[in-house]
Structures are given as C-alpha cells and as structure tokens.
C-alpha atoms as a PDB file:
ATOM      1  CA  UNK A   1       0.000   0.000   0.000  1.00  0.00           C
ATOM      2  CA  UNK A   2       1.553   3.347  -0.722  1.00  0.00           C
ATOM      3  CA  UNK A   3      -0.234   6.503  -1.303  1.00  0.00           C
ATOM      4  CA  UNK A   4       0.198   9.415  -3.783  1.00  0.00           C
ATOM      5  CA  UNK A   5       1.287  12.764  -3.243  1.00  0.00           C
ATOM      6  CA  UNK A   6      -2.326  13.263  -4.555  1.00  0.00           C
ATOM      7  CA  UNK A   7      -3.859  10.827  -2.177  1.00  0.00           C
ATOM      8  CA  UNK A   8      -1.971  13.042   0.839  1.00  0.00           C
ATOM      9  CA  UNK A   9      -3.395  15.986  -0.670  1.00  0.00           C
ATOM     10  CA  UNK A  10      -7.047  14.575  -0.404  1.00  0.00           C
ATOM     11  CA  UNK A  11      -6.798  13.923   2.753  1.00  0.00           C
ATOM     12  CA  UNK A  12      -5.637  17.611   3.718  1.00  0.00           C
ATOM     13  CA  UNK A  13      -9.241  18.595   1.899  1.00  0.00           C
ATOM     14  CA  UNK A  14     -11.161  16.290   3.927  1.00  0.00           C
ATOM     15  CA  UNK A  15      -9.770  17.504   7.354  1.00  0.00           C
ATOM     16  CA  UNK A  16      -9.668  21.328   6.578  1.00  0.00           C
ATOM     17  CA  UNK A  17     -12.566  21.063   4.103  1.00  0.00           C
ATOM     18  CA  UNK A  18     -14.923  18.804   5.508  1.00  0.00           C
ATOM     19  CA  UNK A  19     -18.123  20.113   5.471  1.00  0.00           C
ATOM     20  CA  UNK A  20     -17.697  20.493   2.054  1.00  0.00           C
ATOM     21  CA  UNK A  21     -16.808  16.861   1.364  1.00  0.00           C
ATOM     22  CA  UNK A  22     -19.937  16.043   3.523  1.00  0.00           C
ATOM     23  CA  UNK A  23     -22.375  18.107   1.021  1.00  0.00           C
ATOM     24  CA  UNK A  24     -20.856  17.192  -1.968  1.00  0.00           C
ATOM     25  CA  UNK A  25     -20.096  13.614  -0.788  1.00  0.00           C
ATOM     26  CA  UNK A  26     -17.122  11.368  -1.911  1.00  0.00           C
ATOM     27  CA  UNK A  27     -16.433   9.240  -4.673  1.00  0.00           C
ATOM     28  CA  UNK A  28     -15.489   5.313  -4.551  1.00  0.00           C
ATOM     29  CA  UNK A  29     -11.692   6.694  -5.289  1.00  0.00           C
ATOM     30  CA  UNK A  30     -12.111   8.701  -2.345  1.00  0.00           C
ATOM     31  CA  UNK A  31     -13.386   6.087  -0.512  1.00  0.00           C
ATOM     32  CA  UNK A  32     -10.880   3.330  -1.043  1.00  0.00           C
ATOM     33  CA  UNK A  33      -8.206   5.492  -0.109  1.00  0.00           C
ATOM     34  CA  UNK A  34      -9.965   6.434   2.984  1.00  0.00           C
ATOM     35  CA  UNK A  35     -10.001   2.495   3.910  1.00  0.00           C
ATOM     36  CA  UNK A  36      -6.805   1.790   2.924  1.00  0.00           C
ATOM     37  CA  UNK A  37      -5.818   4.631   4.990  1.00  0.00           C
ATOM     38  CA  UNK A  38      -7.608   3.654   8.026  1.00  0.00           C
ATOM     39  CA  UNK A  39      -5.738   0.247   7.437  1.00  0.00           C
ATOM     40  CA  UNK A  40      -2.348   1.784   7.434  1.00  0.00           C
ATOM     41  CA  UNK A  41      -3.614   3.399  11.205  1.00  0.00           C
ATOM     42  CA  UNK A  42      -4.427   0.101  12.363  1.00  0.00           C
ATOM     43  CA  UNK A  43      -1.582  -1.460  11.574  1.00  0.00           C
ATOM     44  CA  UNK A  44       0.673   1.490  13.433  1.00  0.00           C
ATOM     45  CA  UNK A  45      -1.409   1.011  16.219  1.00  0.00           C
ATOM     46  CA  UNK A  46      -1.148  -2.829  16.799  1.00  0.00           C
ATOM     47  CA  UNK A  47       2.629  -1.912  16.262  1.00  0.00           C
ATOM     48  CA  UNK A  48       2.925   0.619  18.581  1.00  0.00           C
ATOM     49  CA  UNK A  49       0.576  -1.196  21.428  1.00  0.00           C
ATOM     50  CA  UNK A  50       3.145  -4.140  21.236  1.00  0.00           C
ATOM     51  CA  UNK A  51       6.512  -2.638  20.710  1.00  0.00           C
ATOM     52  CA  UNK A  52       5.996   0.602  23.006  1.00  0.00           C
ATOM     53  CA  UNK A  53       2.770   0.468  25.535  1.00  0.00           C
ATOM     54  CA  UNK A  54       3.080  -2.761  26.538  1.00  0.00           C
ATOM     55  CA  UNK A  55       6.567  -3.505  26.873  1.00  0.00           C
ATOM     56  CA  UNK A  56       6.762  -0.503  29.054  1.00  0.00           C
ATOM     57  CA  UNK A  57       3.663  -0.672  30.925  1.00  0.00           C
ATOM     58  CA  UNK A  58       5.274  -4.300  33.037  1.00  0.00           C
ATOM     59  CA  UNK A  59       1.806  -5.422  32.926  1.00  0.00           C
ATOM     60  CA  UNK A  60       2.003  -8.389  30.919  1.00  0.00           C
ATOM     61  CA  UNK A  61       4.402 -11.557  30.011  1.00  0.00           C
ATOM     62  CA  UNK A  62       5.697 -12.123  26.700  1.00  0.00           C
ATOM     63  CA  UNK A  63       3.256 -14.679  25.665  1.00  0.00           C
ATOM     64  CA  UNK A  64       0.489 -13.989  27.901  1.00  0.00           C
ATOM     65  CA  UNK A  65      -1.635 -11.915  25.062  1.00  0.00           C
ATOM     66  CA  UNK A  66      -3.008 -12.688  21.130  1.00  0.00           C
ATOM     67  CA  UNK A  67      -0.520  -9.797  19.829  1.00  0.00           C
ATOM     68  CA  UNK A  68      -2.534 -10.009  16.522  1.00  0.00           C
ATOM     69  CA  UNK A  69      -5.332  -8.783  18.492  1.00  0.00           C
ATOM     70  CA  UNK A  70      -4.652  -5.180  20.337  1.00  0.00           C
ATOM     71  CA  UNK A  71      -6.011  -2.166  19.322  1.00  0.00           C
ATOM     72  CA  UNK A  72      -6.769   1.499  21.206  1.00  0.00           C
ATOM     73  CA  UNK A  73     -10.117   2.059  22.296  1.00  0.00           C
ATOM     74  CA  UNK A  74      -9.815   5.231  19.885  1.00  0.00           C
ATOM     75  CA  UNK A  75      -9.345   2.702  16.944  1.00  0.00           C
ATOM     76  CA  UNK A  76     -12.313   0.733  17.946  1.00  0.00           C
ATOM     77  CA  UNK A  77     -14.267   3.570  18.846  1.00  0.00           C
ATOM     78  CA  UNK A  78     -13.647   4.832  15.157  1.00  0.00           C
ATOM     79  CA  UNK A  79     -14.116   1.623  13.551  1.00  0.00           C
ATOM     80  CA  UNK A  80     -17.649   1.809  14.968  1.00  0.00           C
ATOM     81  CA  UNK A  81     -18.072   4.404  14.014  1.00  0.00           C
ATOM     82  CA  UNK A  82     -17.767   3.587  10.456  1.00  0.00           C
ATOM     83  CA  UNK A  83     -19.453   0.440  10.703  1.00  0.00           C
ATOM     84  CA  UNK A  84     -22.595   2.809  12.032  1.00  0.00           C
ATOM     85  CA  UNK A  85     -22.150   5.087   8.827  1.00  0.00           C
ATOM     86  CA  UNK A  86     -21.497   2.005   6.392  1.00  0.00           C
ATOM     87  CA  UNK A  87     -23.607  -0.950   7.995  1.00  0.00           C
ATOM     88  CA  UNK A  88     -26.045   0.403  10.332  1.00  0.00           C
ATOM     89  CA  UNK A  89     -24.830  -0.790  13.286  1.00  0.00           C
ATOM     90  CA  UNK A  90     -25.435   1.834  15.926  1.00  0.00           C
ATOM     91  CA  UNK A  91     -26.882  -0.315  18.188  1.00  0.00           C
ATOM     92  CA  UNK A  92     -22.922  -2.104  18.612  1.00  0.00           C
ATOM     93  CA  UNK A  93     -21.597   1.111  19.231  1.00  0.00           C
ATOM     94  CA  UNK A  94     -24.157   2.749  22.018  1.00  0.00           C
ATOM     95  CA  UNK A  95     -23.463  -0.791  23.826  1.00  0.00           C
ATOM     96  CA  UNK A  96     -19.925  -0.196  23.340  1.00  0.00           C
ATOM     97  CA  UNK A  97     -20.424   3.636  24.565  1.00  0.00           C
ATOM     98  CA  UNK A  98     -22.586   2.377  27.555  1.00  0.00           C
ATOM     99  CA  UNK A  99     -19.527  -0.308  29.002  1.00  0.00           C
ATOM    100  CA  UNK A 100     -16.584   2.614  28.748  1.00  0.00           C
ATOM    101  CA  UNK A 101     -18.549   5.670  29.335  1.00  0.00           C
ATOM    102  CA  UNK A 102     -21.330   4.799  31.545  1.00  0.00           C
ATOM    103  CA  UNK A 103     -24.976   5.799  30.251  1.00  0.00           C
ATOM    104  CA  UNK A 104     -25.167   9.154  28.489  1.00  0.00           C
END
C-alpha cells in the first residue's frame, strides 16, 4: 500500500474542508483510499501497542496476550463508528459507549 502525493493531498481537503466533502459527498476513489488509509492506522497502532505500551507498561508476560489482536479504544471507537455510517450498526456502538462511558 503506498499513497500518492495526490492521495496526501485529499486527505488535507477532507480535514480542513470537511463540510464540504460532507455536502458534496465522496467518490469510490475517495473512498478506497480512505479504507486503505484507516488500514495503514491500524496497523501502526497494533505496532505501537506491542513494541511501546506494553513492553513498558510491566503489565504483561511475553506470551500472555493474542498480539494479533490489540487495538486502542480510539481505533475501535472509530471503527464503529464507520461500521454505524457504512452498515447500520449503531446499536454495537451505544453498547460499546454504555460499558466505557457509563450511560449518556
């Protein structure tokens, strides 16, 4: 996966341009590179919850966790997210919301 110095430049329109992008909507371009971006976060995530937090944190053994399976709560909070605007599942994310926020 590698992105474009055009890709890079779409994304600087959808954070400093985004209501715009939200009226006139994306295209299925856009869109790919928006997953495949999201990917690339992931994956620096996952890296940086096993090389850096948890190494440091002396919480856990080598061995005692699925490393294939951290993630931030901000990455699965987003990933909801999307799954509510993609898939229609907003009931997953208010029971998600409820057990680490309390009831809002």
């Amino acid at each position: 996966m590698s992105f474009s110095c055009s890709q890079k430049s779409r994304g600087i329109v959808f954070s400093h341009e985004l209501i715009d992008v939200v009226f006139r909507g994306i295209n299925e371009e856009e869109i790919k590179a928006f997953f495949d971006l999201f990917s690339l976060y992931k994956k620096i995530d996952k890296w940086w919850i096993n090389e850096i937090e948890i190494p440091t944190s002396g919480e856990f053994l080598p061995g005692s966790y699925d490393e294939n399976e951290v993630s931030s709560v901000i990455t699965e909070f987003f990933a909801m997210m999307i799954g509510v605007l993609y898939n229609g599942e907003s009931e997953n994310l208010k029971q998600l919301l409820d057990k680490h926020i309390g009831e809002h």
